[in-house]
C-alpha atoms as a PDB file:
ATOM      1  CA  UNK A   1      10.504   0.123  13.481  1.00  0.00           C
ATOM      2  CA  UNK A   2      10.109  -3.230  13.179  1.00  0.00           C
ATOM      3  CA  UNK A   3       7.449  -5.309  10.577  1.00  0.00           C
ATOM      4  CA  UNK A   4       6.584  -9.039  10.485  1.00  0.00           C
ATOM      5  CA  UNK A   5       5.237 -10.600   7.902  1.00  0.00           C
ATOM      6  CA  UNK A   6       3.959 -13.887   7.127  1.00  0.00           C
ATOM      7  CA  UNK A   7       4.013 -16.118   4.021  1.00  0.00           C
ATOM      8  CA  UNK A   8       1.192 -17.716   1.933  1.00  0.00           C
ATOM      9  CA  UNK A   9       0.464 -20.702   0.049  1.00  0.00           C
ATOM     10  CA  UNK A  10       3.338 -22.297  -1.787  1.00  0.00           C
ATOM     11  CA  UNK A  11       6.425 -21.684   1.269  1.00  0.00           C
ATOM     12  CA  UNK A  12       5.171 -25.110   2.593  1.00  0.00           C
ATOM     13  CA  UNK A  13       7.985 -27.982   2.672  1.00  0.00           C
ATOM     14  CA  UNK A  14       8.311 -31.901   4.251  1.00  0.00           C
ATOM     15  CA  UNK A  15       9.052 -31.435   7.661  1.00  0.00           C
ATOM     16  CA  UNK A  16       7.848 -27.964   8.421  1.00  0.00           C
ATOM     17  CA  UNK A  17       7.389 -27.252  12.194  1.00  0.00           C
ATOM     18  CA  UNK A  18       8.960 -30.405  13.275  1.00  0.00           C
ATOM     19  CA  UNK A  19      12.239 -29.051  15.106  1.00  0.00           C
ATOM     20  CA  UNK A  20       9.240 -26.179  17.274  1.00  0.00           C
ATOM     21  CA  UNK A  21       6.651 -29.490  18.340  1.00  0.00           C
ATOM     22  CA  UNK A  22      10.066 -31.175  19.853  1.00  0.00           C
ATOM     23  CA  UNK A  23      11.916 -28.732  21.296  1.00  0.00           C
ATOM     24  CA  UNK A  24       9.011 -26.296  22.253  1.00  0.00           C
ATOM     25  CA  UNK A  25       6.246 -27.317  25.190  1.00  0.00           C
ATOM     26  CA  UNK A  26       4.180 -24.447  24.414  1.00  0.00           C
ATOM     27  CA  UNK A  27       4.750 -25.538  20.879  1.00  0.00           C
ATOM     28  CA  UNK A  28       3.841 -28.967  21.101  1.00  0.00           C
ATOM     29  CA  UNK A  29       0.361 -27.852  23.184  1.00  0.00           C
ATOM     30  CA  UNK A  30      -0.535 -25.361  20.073  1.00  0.00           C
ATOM     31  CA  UNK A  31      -0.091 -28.337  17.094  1.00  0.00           C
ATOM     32  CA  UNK A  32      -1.958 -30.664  19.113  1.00  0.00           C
ATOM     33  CA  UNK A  33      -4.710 -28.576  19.795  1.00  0.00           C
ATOM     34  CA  UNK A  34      -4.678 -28.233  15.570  1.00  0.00           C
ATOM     35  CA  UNK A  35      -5.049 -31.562  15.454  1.00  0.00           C
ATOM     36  CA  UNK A  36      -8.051 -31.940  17.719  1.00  0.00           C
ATOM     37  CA  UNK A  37      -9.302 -28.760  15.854  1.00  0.00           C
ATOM     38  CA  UNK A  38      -9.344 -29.571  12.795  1.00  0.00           C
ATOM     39  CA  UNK A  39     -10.146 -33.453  13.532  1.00  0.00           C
ATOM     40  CA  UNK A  40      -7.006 -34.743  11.520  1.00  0.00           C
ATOM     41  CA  UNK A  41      -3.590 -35.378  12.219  1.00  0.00           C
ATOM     42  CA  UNK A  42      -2.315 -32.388  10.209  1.00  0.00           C
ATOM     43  CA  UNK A  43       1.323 -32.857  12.319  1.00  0.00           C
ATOM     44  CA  UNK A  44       2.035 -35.919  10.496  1.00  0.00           C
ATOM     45  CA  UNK A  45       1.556 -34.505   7.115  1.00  0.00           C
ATOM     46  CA  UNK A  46       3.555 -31.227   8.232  1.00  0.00           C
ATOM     47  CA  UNK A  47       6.611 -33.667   9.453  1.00  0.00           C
ATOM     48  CA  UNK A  48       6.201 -36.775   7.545  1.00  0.00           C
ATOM     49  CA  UNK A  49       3.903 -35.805   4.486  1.00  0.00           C
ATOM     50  CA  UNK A  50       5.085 -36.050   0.709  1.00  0.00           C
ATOM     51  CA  UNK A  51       4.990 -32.660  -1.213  1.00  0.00           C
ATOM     52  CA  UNK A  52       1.694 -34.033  -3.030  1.00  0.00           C
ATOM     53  CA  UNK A  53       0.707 -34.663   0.100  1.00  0.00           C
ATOM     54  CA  UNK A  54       1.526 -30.985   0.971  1.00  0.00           C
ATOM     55  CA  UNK A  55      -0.008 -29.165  -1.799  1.00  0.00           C
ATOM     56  CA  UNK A  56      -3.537 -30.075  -1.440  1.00  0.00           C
ATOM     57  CA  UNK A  57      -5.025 -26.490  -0.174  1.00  0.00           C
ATOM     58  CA  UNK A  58      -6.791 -27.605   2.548  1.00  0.00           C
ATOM     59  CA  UNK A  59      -3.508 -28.928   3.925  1.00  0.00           C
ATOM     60  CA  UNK A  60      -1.476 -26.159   2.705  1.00  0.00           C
ATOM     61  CA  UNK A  61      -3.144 -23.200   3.575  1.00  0.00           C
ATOM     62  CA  UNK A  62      -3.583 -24.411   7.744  1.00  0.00           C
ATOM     63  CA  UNK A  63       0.164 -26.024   7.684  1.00  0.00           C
ATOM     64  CA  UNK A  64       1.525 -22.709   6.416  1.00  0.00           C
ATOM     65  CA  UNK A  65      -0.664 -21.108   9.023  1.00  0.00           C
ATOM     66  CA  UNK A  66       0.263 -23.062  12.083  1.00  0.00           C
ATOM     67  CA  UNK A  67       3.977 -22.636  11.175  1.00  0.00           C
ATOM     68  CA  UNK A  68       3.963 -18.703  11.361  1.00  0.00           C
ATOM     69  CA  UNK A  69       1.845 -18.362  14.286  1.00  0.00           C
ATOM     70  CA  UNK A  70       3.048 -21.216  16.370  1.00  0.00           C
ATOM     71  CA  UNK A  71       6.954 -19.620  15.648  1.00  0.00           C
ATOM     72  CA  UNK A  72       5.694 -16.192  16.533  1.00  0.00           C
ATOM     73  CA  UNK A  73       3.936 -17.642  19.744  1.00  0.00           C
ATOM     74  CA  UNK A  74       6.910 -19.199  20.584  1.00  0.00           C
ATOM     75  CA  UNK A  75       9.906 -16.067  19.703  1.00  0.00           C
ATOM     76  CA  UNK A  76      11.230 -14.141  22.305  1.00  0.00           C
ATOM     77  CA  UNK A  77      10.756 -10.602  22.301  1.00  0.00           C
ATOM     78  CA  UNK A  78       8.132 -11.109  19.735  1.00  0.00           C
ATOM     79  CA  UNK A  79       6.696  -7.190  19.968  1.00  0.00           C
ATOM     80  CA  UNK A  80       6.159  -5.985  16.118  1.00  0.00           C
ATOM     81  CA  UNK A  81       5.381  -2.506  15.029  1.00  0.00           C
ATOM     82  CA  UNK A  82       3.303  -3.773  11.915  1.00  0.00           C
ATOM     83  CA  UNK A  83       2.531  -6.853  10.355  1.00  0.00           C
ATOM     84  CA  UNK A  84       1.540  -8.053   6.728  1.00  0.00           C
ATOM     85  CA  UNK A  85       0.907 -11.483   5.392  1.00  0.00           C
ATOM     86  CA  UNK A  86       0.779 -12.467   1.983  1.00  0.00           C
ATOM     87  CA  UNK A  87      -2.615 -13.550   1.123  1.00  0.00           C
ATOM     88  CA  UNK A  88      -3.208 -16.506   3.637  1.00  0.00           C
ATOM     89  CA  UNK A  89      -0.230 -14.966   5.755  1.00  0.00           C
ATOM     90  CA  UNK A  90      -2.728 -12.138   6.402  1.00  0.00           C
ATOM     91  CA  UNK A  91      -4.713 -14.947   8.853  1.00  0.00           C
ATOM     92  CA  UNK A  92      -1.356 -15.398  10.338  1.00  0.00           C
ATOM     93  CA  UNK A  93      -0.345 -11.517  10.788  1.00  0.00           C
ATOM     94  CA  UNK A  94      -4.058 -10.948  12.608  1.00  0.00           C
ATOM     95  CA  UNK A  95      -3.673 -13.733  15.183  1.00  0.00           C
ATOM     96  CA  UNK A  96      -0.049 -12.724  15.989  1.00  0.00           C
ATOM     97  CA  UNK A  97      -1.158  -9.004  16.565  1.00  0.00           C
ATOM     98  CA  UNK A  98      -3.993  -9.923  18.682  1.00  0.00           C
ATOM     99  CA  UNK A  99      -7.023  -9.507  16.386  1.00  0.00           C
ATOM    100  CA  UNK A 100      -7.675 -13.217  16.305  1.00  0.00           C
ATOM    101  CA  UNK A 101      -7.597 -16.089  19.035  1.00  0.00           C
ATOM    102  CA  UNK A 102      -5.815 -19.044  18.060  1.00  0.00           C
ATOM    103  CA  UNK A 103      -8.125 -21.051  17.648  1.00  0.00           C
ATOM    104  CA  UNK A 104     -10.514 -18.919  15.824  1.00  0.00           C
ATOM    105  CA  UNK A 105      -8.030 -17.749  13.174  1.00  0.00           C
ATOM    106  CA  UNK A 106      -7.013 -21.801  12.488  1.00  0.00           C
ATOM    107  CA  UNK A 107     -10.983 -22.354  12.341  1.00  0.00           C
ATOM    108  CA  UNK A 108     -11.091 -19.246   9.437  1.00  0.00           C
ATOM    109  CA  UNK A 109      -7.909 -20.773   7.665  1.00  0.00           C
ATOM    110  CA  UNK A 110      -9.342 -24.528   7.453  1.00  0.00           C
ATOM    111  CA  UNK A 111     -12.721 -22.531   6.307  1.00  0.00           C
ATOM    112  CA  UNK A 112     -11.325 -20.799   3.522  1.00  0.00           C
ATOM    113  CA  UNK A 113      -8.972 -23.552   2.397  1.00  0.00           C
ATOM    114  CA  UNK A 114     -12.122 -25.620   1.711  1.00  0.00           C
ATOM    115  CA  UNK A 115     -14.165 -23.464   0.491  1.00  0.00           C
ATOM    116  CA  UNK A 116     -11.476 -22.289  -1.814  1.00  0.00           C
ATOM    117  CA  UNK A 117     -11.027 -25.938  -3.385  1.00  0.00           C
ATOM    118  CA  UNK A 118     -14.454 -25.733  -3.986  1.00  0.00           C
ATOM    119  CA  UNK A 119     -14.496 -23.050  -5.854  1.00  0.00           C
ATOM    120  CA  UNK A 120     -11.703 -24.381  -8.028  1.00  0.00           C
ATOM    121  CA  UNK A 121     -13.695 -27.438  -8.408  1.00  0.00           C
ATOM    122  CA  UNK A 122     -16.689 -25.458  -9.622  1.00  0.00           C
ATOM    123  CA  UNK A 123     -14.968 -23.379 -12.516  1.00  0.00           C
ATOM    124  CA  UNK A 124     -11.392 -25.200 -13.605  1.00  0.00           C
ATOM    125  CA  UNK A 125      -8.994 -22.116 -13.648  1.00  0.00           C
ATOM    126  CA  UNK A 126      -5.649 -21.418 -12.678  1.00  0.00           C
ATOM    127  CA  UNK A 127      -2.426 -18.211 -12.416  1.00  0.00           C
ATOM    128  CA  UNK A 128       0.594 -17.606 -14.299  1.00  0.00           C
ATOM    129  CA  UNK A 129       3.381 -15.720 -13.352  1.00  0.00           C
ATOM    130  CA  UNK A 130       4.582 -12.461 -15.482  1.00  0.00           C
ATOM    131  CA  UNK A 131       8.151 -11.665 -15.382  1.00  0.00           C
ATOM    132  CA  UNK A 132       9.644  -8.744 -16.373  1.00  0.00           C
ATOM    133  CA  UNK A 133       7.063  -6.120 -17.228  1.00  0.00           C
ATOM    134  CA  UNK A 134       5.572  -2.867 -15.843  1.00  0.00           C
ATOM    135  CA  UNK A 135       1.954  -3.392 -13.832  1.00  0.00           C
ATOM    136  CA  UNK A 136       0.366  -1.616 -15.844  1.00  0.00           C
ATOM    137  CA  UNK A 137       1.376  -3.384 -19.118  1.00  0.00           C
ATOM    138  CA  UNK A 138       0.021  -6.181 -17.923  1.00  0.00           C
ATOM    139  CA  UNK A 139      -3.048  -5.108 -16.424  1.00  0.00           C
ATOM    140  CA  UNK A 140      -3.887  -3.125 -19.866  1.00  0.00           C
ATOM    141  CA  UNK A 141      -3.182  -6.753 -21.660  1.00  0.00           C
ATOM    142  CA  UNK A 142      -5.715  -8.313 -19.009  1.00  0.00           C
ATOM    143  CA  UNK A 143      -8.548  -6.461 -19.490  1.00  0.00           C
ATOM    144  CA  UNK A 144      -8.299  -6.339 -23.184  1.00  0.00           C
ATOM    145  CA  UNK A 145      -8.734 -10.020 -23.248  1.00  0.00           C
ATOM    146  CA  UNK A 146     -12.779 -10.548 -23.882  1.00  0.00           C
ATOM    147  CA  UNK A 147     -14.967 -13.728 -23.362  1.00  0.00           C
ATOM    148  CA  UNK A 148     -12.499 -14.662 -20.676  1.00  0.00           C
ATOM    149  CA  UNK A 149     -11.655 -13.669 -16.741  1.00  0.00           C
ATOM    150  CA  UNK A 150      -8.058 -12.813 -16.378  1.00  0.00           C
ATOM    151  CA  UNK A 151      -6.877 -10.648 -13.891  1.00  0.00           C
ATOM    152  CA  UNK A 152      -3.836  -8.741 -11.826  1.00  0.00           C
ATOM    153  CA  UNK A 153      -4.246 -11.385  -8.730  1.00  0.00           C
ATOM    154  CA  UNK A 154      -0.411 -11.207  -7.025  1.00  0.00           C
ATOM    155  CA  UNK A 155       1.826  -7.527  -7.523  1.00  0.00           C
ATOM    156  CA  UNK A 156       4.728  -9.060  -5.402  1.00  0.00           C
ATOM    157  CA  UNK A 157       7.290  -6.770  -6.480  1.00  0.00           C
ATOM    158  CA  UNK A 158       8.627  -4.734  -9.570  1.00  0.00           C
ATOM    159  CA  UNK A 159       8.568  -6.866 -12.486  1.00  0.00           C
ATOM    160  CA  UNK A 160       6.662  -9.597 -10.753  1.00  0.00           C
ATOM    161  CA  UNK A 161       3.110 -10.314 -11.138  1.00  0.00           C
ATOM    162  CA  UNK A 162       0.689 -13.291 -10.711  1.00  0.00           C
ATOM    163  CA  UNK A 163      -2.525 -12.793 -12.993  1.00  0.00           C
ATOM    164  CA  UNK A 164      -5.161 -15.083 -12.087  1.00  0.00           C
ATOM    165  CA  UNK A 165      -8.366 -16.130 -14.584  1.00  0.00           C
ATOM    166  CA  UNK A 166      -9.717 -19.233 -16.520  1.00  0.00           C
ATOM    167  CA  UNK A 167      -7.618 -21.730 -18.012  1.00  0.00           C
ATOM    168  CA  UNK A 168      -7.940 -20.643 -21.601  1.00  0.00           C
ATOM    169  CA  UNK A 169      -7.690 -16.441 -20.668  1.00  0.00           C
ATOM    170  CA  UNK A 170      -4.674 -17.855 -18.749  1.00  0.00           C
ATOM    171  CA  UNK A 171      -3.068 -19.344 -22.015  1.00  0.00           C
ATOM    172  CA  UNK A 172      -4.469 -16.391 -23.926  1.00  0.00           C
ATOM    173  CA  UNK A 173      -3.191 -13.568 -21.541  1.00  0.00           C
ATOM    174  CA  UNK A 174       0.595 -15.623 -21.214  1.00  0.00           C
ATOM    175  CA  UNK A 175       0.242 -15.517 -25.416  1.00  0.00           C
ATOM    176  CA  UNK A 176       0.104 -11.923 -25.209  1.00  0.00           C
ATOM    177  CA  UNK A 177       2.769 -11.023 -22.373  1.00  0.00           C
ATOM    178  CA  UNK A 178       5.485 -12.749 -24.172  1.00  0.00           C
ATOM    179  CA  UNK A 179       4.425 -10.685 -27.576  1.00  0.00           C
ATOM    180  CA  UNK A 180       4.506  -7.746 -25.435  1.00  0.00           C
ATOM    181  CA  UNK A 181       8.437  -8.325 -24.325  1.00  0.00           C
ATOM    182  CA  UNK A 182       7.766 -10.441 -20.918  1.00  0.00           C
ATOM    183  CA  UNK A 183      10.587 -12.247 -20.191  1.00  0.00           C
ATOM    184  CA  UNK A 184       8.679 -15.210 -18.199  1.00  0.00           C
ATOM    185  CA  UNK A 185       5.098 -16.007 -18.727  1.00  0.00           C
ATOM    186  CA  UNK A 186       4.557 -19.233 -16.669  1.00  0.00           C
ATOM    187  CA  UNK A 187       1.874 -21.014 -15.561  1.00  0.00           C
ATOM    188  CA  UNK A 188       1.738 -21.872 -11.800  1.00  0.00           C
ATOM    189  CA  UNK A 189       1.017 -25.300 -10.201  1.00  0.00           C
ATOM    190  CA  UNK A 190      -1.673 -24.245  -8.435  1.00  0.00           C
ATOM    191  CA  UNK A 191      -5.877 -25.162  -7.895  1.00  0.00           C
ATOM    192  CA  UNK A 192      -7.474 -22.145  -9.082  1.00  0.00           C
ATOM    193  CA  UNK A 193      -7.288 -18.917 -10.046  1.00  0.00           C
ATOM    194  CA  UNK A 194      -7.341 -17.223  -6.578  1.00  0.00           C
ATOM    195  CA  UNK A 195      -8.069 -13.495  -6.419  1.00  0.00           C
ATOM    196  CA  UNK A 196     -10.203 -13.064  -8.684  1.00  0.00           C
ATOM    197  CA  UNK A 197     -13.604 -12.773  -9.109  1.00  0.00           C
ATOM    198  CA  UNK A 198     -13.720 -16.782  -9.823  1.00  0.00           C
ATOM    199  CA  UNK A 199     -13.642 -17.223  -6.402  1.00  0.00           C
ATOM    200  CA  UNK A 200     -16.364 -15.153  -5.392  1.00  0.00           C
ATOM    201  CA  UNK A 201     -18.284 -18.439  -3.939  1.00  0.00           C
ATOM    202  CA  UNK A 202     -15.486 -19.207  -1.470  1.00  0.00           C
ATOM    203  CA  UNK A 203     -15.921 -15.311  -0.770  1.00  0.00           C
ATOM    204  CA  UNK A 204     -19.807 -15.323  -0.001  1.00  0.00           C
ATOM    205  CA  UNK A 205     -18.899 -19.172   2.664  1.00  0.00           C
ATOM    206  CA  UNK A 206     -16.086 -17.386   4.036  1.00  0.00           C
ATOM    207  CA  UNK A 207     -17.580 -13.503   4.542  1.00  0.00           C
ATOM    208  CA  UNK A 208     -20.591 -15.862   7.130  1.00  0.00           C
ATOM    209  CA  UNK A 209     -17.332 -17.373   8.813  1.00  0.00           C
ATOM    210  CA  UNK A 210     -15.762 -14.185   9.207  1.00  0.00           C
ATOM    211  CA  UNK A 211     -18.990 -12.445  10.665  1.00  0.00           C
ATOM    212  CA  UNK A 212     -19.787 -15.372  13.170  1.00  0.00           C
ATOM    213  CA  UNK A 213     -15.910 -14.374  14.763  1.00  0.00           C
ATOM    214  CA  UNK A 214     -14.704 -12.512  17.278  1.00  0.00           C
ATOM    215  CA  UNK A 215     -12.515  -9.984  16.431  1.00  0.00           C
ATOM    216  CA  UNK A 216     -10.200  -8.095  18.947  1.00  0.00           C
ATOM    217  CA  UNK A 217      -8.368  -4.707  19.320  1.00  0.00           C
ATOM    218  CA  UNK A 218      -5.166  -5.325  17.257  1.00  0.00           C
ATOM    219  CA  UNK A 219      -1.814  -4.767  19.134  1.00  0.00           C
ATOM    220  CA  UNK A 220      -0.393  -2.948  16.494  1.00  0.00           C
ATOM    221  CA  UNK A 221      -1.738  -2.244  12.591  1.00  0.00           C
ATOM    222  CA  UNK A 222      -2.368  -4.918  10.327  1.00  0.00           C
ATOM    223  CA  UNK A 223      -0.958  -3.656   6.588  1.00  0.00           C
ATOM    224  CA  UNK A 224      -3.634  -5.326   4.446  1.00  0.00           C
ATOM    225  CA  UNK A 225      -3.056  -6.738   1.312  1.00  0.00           C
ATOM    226  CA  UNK A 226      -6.221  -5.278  -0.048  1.00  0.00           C
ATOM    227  CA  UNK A 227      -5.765  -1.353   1.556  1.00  0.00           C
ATOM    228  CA  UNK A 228      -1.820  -1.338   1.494  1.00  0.00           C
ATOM    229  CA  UNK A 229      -2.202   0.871   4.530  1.00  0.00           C
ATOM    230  CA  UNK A 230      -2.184   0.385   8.669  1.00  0.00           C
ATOM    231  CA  UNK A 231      -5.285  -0.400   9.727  1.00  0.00           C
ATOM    232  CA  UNK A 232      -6.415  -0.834  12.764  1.00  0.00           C
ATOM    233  CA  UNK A 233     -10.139  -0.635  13.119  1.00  0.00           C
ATOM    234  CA  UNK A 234     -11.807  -3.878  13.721  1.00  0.00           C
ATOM    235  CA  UNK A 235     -14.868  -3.471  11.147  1.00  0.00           C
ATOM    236  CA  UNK A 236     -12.349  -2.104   9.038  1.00  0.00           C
ATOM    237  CA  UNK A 237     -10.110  -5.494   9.158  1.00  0.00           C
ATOM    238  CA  UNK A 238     -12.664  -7.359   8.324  1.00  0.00           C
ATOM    239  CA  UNK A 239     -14.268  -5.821   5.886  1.00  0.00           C
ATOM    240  CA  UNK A 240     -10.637  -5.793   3.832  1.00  0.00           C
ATOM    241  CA  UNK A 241     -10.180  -9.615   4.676  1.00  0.00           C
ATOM    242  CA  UNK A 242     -13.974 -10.662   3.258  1.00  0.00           C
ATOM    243  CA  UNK A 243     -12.448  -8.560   0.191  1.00  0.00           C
ATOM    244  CA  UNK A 244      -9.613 -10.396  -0.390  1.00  0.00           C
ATOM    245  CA  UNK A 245     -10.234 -13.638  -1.699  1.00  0.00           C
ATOM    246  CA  UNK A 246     -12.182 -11.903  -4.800  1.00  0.00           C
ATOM    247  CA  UNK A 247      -9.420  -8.889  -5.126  1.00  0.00           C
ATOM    248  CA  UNK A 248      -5.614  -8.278  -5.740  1.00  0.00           C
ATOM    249  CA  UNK A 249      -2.710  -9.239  -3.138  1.00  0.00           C
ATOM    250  CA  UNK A 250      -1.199  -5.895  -3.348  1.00  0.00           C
ATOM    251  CA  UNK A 251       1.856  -6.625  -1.740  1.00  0.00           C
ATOM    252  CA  UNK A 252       4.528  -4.040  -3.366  1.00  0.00           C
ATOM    253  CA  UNK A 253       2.331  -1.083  -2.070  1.00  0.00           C
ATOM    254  CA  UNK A 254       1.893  -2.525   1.232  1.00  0.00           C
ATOM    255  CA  UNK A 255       5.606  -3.066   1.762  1.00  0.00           C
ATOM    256  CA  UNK A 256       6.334   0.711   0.407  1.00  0.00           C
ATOM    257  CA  UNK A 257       3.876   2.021   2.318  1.00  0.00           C
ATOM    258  CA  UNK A 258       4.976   0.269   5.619  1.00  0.00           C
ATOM    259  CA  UNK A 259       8.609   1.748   4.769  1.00  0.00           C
ATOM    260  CA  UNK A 260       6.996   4.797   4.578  1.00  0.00           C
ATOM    261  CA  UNK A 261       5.616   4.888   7.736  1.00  0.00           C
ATOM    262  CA  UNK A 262       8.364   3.700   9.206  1.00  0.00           C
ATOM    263  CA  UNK A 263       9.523   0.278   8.813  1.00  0.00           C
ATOM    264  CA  UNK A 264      13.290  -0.036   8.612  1.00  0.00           C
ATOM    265  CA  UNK A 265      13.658  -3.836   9.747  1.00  0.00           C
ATOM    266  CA  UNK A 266      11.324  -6.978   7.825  1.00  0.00           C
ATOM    267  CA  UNK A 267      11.299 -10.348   9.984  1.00  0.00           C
ATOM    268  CA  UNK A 268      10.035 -13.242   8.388  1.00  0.00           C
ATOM    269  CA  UNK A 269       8.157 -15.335  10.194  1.00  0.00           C
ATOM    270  CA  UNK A 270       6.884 -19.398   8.836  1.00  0.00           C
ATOM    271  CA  UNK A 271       8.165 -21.532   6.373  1.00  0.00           C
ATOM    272  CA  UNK A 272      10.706 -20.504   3.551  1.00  0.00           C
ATOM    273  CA  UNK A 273      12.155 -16.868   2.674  1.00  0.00           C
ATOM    274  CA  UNK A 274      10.344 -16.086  -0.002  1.00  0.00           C
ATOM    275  CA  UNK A 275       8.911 -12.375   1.478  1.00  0.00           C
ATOM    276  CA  UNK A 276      12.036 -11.004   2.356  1.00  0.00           C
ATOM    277  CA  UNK A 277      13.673 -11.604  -1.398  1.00  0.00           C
ATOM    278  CA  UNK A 278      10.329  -9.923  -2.631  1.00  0.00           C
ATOM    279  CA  UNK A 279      10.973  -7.044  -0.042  1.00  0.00           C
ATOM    280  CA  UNK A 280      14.371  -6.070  -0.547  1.00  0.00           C
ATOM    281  CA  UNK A 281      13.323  -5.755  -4.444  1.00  0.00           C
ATOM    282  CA  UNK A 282      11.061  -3.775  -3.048  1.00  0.00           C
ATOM    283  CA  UNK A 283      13.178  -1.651  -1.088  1.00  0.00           C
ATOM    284  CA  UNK A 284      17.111  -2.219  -0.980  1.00  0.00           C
ATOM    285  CA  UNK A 285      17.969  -0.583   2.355  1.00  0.00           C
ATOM    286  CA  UNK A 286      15.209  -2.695   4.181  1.00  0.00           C
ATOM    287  CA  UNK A 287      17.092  -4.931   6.727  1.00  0.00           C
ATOM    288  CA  UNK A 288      14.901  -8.539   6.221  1.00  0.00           C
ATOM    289  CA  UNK A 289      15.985 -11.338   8.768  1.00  0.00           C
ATOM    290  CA  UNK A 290      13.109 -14.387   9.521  1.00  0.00           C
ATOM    291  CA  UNK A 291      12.728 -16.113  12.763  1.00  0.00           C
END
């Protein structure tokens, strides 16, 4: 069986989706109705853009977005037996099974990308990445911290986990991993500390978006990075994808539990490769390829 999964923020690069606008009609149609969208000309930061440019998140999150989908609009034989998408990929993976219109799901990205930065704005905060220890090391070293939020935000594969919290219980809780034999304990260059309950106001703006959309029969289950498992029930979809902004990105479980139930083949589809060196430390004998 074959899974496809889609990338979040931080795969985005200079001149992403440039090749697909001039060689693709169909393409070309789907960036331009982005642009009219989202009232900006988000093509010529995509293809022309610096990498500050790039990394704001209200650019990021819909330039990552419009890369998987428009690629997966535009792929042959583009029939998947599951998809997944890491964090913001999950916006992706629900308009290329059919849960989402275009339009709609670019609408939901551009929503939670601002209201996202907002939340950053409101409490200053940030992630770190933990290298090299067990999950539940770290999580025990999280919640001992007191006075501060620091959480498990990112379990992207064995040995690899984004925690997610205010600056200080970041720099407290990196203190601590290293005493506790991490290998790595690095902060990450990005605006906030997403998944975690410091973004519960970018939760409450985003669960009205959500409800005010129309959400169809998927064509195939949507592994969800809150669940880990196939789902397929609409109020069930969205329920998990309100969830998500304020919880974990449980990717490691969703990827076993996807092999599990069958996946044997992982295509990555948008910018960058970054899911399928997380999946084949997640399972060896997975065949990953991207489109």
């Amino acid at each position: 069986m074959k899974a496809y999964v889609f990338p979040g923020q931080g795969a985005q690069f200079s001149g992403m989706g440039k090749d697909l606008y001039e060689s693709n009609p169909i393409a070309k149609e789907l960036f331009e109705k982005a642009n009219e969208i989202l009232g900006f000309s988000i093509t010529d930061i995509m293809f022309e853009g610096s990498e500050e440019d790039l990394k704001q998140t209200k650019v990021t999150q819909p330039a990552i977005f419009l890369h998987s989908v428009i690629l997966a609009k535009t792929s042959e034989n583009f029939k998947p037996d599951m998809v997944a998408g890491h964090s913001l990929g999950e916006f992706s993976a629900l308009v290329a099974n059919g849960t989402l219109a275009f339009e709609d799901g670019l609408r939901l990205v551009y929503q939670r990308a601002l209201a996202m930065q907002e939340a950053c704005e409101i409490n200053p905060s940030g992630m770190a990445a933990i290298l090299g220890l067990e999950d539940a090391k770290v999580e025990e070293i999280c919640a001992a911290i007191h006075g501060e939020i620091v959480v498990a935000a990112n379990y992207n594969c064995p040995g690899q986990l984004v925690i997610s919290g205010s600056n200080k219980g970041i720099e407290i809780a990196c203190e601590k991993m290293k005493e506790a034999g991490a290998k790595r304990a690095l902060p990450l260059p990005v605006g906030g500390a997403f998944h975690s309950p410091l973004m519960e106001p970018a939760r409450e703006k985003l669960q009205a978006a959500i409800e005010n959309t129309t959400f169809n029969e998927p064509s195939c289950p949507v592994y969800q990075n809150v669940s880990t498992t196939g789902v397929s029930d609409v109020a069930e979809i969205k329920k998990n994808l309100i969830a998500q902004l304020t919880a974990p990105v449980k990717w490691t479980q969703s990827v076993q539990q996807m092999v599990a139930d069958g996946a044997t083949e992982f295509v990555e589809c948008g910018p960058g490769k970054v899911l399928q060196g997380l999946v084949k430390k997640i399972h060896k004998e997975s065949e990953v390829s991207s489109i």
